[in-house]
PDB file of N, CA and C in Angstrom:
ATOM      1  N   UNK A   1     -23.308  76.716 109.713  1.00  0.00           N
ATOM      2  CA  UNK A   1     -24.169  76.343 108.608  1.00  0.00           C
ATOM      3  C   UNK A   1     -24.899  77.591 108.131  1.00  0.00           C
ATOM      4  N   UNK A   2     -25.047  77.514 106.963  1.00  0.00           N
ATOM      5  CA  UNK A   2     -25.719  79.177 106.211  1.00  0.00           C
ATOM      6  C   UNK A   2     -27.027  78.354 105.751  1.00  0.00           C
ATOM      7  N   UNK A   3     -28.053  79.306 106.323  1.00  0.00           N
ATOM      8  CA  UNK A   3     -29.707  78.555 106.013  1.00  0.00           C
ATOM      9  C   UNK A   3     -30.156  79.877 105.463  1.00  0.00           C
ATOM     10  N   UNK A   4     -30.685  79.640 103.934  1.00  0.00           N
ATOM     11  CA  UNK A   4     -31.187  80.376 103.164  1.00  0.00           C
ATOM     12  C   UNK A   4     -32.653  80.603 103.033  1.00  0.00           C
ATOM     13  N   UNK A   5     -32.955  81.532 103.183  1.00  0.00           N
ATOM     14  CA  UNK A   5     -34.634  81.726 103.320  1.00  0.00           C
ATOM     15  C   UNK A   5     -35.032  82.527 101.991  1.00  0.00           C
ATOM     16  N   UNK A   6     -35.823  82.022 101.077  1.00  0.00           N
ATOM     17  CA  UNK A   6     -36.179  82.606  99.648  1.00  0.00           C
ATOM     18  C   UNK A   6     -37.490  82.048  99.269  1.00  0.00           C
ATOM     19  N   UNK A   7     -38.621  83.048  98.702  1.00  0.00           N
ATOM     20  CA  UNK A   7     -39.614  82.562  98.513  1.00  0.00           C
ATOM     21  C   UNK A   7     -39.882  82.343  96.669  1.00  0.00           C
ATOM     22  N   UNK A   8     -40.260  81.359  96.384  1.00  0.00           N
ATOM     23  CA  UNK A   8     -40.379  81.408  94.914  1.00  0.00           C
ATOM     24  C   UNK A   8     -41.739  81.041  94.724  1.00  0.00           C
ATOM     25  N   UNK A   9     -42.637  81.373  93.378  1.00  0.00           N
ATOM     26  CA  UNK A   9     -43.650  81.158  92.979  1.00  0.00           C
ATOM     27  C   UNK A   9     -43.607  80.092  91.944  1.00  0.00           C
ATOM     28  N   UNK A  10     -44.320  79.034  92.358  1.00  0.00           N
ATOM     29  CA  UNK A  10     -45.059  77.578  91.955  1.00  0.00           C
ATOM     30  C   UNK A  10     -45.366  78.032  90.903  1.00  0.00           C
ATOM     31  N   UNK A  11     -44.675  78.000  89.598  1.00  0.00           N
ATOM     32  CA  UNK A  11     -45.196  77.837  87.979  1.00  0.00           C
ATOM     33  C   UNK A  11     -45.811  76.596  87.930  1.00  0.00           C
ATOM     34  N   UNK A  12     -46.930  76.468  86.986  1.00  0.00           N
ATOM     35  CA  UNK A  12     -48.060  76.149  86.373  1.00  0.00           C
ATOM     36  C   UNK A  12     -48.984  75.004  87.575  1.00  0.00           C
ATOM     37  N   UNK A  13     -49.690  75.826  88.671  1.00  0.00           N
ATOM     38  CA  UNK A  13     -50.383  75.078  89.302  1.00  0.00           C
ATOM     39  C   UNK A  13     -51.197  76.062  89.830  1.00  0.00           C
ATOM     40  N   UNK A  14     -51.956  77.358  88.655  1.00  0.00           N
ATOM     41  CA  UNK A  14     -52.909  78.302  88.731  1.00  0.00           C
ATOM     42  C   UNK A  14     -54.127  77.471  88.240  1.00  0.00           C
ATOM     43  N   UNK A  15     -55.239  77.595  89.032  1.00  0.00           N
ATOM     44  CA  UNK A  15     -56.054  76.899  89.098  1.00  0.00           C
ATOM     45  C   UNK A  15     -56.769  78.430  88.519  1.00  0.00           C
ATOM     46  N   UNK A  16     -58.170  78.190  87.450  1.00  0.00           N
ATOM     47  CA  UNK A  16     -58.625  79.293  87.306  1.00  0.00           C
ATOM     48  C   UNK A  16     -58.819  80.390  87.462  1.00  0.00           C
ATOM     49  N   UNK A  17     -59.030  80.978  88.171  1.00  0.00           N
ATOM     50  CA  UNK A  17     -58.709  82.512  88.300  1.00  0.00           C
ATOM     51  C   UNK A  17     -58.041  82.641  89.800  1.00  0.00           C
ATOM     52  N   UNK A  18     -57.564  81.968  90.518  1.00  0.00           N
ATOM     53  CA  UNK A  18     -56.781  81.704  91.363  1.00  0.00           C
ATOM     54  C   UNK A  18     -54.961  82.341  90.845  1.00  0.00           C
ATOM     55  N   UNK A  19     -54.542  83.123  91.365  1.00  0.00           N
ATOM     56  CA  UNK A  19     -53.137  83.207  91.410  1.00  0.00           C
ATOM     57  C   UNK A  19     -52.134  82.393  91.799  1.00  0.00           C
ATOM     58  N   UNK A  20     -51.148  81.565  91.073  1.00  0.00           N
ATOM     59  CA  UNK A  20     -50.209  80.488  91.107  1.00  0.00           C
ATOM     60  C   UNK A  20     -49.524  80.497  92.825  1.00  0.00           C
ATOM     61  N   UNK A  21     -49.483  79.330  93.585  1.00  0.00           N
ATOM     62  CA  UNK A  21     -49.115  79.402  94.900  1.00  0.00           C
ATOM     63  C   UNK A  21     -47.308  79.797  95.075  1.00  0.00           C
ATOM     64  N   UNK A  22     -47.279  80.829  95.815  1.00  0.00           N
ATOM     65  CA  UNK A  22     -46.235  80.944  96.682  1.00  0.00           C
ATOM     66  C   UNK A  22     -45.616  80.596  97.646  1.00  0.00           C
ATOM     67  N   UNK A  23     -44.508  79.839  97.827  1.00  0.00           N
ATOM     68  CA  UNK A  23     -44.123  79.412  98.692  1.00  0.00           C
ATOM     69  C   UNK A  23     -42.817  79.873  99.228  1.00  0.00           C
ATOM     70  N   UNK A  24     -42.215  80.007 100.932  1.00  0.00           N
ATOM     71  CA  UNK A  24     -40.803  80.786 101.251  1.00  0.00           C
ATOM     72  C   UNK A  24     -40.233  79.650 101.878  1.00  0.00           C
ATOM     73  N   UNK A  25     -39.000  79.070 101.370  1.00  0.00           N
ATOM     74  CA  UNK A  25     -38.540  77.900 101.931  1.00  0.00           C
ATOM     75  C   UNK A  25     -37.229  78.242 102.468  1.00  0.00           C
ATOM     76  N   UNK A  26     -36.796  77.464 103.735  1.00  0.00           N
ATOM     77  CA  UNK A  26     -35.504  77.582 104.150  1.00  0.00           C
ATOM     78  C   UNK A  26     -34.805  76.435 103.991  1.00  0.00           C
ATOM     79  N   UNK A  27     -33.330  76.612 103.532  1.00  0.00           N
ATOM     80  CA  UNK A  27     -32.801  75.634 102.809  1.00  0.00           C
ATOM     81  C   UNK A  27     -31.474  75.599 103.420  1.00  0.00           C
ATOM     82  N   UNK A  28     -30.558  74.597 103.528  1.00  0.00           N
ATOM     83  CA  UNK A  28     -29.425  74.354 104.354  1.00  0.00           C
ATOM     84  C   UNK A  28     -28.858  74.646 102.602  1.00  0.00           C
ATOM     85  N   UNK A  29     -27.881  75.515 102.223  1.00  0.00           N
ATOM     86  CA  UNK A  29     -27.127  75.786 101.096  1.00  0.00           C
ATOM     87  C   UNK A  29     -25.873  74.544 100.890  1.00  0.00           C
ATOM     88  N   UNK A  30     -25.112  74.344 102.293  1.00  0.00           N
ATOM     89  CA  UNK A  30     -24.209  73.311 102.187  1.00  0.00           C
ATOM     90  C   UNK A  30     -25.013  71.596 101.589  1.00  0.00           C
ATOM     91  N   UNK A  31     -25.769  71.485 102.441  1.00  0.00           N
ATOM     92  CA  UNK A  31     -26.379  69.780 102.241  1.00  0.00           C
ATOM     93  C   UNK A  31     -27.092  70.177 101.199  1.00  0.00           C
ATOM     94  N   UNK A  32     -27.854  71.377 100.797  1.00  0.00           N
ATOM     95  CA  UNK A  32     -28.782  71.041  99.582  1.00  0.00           C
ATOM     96  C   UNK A  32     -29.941  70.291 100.193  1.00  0.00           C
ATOM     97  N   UNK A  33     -30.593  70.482 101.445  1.00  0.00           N
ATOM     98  CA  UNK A  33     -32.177  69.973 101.774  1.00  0.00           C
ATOM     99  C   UNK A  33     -32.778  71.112 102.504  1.00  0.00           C
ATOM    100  N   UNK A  34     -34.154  71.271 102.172  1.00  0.00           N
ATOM    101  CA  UNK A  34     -34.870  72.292 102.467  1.00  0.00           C
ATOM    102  C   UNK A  34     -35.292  72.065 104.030  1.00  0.00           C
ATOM    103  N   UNK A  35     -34.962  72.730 105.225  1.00  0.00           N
ATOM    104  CA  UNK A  35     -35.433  72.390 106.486  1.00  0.00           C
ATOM    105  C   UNK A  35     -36.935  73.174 106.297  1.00  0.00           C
ATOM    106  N   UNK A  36     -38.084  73.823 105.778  1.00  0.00           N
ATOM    107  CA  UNK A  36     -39.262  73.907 105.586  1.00  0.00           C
ATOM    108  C   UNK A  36     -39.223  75.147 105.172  1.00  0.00           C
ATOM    109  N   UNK A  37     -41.002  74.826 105.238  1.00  0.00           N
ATOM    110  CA  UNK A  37     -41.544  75.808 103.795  1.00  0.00           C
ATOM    111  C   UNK A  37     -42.816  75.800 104.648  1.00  0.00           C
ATOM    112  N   UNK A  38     -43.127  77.624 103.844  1.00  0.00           N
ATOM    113  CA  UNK A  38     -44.950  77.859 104.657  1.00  0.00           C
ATOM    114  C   UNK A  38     -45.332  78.708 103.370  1.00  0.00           C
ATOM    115  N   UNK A  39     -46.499  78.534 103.176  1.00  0.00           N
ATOM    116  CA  UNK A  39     -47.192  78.892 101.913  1.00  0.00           C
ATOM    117  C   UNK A  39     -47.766  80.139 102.246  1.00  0.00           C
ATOM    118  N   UNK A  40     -47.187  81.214 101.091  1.00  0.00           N
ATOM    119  CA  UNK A  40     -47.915  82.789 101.542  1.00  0.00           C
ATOM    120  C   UNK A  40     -49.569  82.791 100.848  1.00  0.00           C
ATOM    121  N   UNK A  41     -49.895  83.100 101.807  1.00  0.00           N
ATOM    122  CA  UNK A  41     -51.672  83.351 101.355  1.00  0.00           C
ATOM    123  C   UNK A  41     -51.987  84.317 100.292  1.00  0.00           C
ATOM    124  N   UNK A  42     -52.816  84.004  99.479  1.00  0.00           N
ATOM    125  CA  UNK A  42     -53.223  84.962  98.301  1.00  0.00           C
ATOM    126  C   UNK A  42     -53.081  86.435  98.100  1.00  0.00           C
ATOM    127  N   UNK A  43     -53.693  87.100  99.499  1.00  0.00           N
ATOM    128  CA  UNK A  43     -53.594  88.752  99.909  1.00  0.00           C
ATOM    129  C   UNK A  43     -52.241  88.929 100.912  1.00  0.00           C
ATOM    130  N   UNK A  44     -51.310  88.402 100.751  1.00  0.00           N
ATOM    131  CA  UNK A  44     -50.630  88.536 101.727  1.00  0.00           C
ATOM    132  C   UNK A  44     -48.873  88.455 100.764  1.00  0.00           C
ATOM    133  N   UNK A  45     -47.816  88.207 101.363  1.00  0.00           N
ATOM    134  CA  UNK A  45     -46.102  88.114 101.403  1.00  0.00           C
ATOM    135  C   UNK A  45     -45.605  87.594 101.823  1.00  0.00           C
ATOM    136  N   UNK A  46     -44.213  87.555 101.754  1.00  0.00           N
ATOM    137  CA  UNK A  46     -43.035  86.898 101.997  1.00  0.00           C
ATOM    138  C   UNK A  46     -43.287  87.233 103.497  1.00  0.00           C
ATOM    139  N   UNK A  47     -43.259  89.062 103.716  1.00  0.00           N
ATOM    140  CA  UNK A  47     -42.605  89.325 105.083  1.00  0.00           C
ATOM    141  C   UNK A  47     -43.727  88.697 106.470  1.00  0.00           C
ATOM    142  N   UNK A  48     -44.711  88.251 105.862  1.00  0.00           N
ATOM    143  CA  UNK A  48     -45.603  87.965 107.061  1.00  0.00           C
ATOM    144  C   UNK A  48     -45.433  86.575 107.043  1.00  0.00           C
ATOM    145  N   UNK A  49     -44.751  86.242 106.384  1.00  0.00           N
ATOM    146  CA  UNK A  49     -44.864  84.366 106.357  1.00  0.00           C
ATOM    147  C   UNK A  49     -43.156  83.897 107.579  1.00  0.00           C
ATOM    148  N   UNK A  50     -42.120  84.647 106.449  1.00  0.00           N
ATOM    149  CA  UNK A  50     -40.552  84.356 107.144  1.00  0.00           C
ATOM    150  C   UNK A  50     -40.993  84.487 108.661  1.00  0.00           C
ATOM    151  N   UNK A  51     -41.344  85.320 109.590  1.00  0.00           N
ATOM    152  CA  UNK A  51     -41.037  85.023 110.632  1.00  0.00           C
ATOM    153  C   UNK A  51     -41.769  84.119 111.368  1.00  0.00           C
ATOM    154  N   UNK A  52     -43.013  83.520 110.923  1.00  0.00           N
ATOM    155  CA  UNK A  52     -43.614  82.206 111.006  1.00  0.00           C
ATOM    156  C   UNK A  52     -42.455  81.054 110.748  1.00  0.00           C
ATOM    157  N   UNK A  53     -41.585  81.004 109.672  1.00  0.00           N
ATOM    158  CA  UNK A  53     -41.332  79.557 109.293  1.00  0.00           C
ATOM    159  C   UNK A  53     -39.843  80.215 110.320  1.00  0.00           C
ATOM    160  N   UNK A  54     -39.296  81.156 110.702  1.00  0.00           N
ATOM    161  CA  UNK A  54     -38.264  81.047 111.553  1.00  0.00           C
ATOM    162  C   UNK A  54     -38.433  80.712 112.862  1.00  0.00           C
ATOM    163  N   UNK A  55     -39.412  80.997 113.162  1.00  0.00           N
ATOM    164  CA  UNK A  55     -40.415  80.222 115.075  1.00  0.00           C
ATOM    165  C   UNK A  55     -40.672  78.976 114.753  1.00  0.00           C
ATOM    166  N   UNK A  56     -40.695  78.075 113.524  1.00  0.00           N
ATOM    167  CA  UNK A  56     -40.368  76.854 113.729  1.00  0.00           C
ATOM    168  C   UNK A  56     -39.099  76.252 113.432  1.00  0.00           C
ATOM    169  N   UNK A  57     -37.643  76.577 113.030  1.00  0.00           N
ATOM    170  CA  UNK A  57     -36.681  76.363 113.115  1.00  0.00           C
ATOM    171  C   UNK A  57     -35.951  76.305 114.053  1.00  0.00           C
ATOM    172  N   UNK A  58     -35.062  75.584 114.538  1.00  0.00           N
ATOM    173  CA  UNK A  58     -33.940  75.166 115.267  1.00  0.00           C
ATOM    174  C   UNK A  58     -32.695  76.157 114.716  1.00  0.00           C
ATOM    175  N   UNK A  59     -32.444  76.748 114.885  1.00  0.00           N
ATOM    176  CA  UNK A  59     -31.347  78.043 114.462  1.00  0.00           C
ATOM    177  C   UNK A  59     -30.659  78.449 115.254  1.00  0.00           C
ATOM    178  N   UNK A  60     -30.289  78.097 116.253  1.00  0.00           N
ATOM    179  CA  UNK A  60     -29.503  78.825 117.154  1.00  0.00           C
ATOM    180  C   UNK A  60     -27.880  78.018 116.808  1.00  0.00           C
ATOM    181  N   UNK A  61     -26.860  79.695 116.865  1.00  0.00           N
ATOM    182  CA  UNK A  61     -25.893  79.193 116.654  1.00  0.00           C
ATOM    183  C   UNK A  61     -25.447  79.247 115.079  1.00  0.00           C
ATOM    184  N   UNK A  62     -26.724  79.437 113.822  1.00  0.00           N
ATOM    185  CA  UNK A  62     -26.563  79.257 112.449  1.00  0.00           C
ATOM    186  C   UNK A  62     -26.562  80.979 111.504  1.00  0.00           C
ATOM    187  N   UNK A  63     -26.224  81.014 110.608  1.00  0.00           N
ATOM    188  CA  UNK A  63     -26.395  82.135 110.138  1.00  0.00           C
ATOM    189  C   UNK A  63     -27.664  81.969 108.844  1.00  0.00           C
ATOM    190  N   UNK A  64     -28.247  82.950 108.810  1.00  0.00           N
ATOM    191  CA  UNK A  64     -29.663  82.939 108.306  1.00  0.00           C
ATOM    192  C   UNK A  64     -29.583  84.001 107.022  1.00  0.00           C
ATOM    193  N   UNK A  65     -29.526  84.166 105.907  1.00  0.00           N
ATOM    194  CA  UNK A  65     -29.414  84.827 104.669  1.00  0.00           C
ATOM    195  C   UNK A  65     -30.803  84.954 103.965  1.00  0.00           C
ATOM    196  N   UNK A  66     -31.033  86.275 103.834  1.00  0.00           N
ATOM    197  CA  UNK A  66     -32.784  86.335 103.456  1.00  0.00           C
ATOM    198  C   UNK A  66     -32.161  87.942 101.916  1.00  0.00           C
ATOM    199  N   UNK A  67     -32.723  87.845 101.370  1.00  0.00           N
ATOM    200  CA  UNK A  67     -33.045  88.007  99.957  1.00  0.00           C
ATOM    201  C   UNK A  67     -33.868  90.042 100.864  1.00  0.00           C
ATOM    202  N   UNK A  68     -33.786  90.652  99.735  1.00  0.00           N
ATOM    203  CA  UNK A  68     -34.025  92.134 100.085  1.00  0.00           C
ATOM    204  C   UNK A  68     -35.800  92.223 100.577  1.00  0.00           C
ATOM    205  N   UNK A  69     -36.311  91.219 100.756  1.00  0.00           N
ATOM    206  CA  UNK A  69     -37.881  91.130 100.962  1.00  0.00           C
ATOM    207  C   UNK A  69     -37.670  91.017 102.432  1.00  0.00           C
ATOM    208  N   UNK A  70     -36.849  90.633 103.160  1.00  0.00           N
ATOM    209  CA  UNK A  70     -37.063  89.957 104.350  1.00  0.00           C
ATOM    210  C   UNK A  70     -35.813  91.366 105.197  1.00  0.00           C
ATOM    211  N   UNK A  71     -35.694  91.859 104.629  1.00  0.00           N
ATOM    212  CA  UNK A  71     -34.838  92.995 105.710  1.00  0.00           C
ATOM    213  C   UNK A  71     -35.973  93.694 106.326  1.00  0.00           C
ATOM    214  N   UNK A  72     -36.385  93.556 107.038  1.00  0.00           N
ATOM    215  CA  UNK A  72     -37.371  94.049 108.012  1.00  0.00           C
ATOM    216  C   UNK A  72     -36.868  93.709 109.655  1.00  0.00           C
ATOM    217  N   UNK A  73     -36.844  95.037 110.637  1.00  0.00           N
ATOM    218  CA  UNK A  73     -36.605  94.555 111.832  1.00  0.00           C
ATOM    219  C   UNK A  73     -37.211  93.974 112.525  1.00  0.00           C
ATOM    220  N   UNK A  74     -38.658  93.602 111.965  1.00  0.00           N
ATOM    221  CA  UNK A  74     -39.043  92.367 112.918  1.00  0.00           C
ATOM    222  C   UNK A  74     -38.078  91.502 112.817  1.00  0.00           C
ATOM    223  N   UNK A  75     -38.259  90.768 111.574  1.00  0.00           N
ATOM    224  CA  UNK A  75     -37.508  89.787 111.107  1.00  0.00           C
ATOM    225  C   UNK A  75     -35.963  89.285 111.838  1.00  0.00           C
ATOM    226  N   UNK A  76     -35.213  90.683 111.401  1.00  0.00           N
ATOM    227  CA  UNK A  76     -34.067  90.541 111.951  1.00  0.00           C
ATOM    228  C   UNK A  76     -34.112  90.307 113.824  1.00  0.00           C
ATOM    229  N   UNK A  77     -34.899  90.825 114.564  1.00  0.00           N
ATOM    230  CA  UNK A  77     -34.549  90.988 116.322  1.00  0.00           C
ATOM    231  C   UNK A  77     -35.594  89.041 116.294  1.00  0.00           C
ATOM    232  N   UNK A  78     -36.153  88.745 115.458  1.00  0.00           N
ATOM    233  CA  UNK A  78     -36.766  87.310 115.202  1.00  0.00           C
ATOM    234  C   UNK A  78     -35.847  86.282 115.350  1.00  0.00           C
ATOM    235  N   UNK A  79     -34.879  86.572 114.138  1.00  0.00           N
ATOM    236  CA  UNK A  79     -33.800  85.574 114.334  1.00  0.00           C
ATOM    237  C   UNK A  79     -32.432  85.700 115.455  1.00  0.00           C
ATOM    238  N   UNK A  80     -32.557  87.284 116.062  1.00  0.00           N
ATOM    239  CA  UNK A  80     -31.600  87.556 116.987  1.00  0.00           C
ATOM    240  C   UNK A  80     -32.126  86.884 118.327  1.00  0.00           C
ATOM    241  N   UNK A  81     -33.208  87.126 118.617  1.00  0.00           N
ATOM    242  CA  UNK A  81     -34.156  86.127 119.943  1.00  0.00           C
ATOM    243  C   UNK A  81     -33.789  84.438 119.991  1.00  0.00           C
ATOM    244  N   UNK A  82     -33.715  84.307 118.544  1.00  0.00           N
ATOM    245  CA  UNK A  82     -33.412  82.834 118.594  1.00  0.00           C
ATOM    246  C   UNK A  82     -31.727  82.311 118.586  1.00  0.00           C
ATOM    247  N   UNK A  83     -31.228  83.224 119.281  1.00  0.00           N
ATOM    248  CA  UNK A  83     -29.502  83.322 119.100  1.00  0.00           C
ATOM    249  C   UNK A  83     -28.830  82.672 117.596  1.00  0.00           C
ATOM    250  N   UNK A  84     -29.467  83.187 116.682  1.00  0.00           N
ATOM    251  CA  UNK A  84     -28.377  82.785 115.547  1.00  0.00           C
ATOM    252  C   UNK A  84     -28.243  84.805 114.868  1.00  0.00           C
ATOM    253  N   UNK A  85     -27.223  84.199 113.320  1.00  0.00           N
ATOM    254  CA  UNK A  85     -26.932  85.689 113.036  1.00  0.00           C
ATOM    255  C   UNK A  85     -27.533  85.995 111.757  1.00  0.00           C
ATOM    256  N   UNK A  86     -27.760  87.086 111.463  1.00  0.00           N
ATOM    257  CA  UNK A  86     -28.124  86.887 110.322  1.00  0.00           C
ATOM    258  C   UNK A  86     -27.506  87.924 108.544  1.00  0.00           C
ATOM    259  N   UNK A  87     -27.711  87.828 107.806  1.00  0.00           N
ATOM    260  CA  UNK A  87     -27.097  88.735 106.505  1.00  0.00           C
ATOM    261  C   UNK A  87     -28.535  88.797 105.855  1.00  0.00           C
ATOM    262  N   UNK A  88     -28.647  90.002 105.734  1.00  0.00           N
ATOM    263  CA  UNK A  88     -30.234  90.759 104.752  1.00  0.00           C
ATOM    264  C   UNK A  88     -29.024  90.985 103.799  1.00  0.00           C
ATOM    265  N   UNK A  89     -29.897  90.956 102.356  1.00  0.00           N
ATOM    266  CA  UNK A  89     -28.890  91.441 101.409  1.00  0.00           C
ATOM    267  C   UNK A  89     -29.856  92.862 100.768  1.00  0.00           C
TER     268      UNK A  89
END
């Protein structure tokens, strides 16, 4: 199974001078359902969030596809600990 990890920004739910919420969701590409999502904090990113929402996934055994934000070797020895494989693009 190929589980896609991509964070997109929440158009039109900027609350006054608040910056529109970000969210990085992992998504099963075959079934088309999102196995979860963690919301990046205002001062913060993608790369500090992904290896949060990968310590709550079940992944072992799956291949994991993350977008050029998430090639970081934490990240990568993250999802290698949890025996699955992964593709940074």
């Amino acid at each position: 199974m190929l589980i896609c990890i991509d964070g997109k920004t929440i158009r039109g739910n900027k609350r006054k001078e608040e910056k529109p919420a970000h969210i990085v969701s992992a998504w099963c590409k075959e079934n088309g359902f999102c196995l979860g999502q963690k919301v990046v904090e205002e001062k913060s990113n993608e790369i500090t969030v992904i290896p949060d929402l990968v310590d709550k996934l079940q992944i072992k055994g799956q291949v994991i596809a993350i977008d050029v934000m998430g090639t970081q070797k934490e990240i990568a020895e993250k999802i290698r600990s949890k025996r699955a494989d992964y593709v940074l693009a």
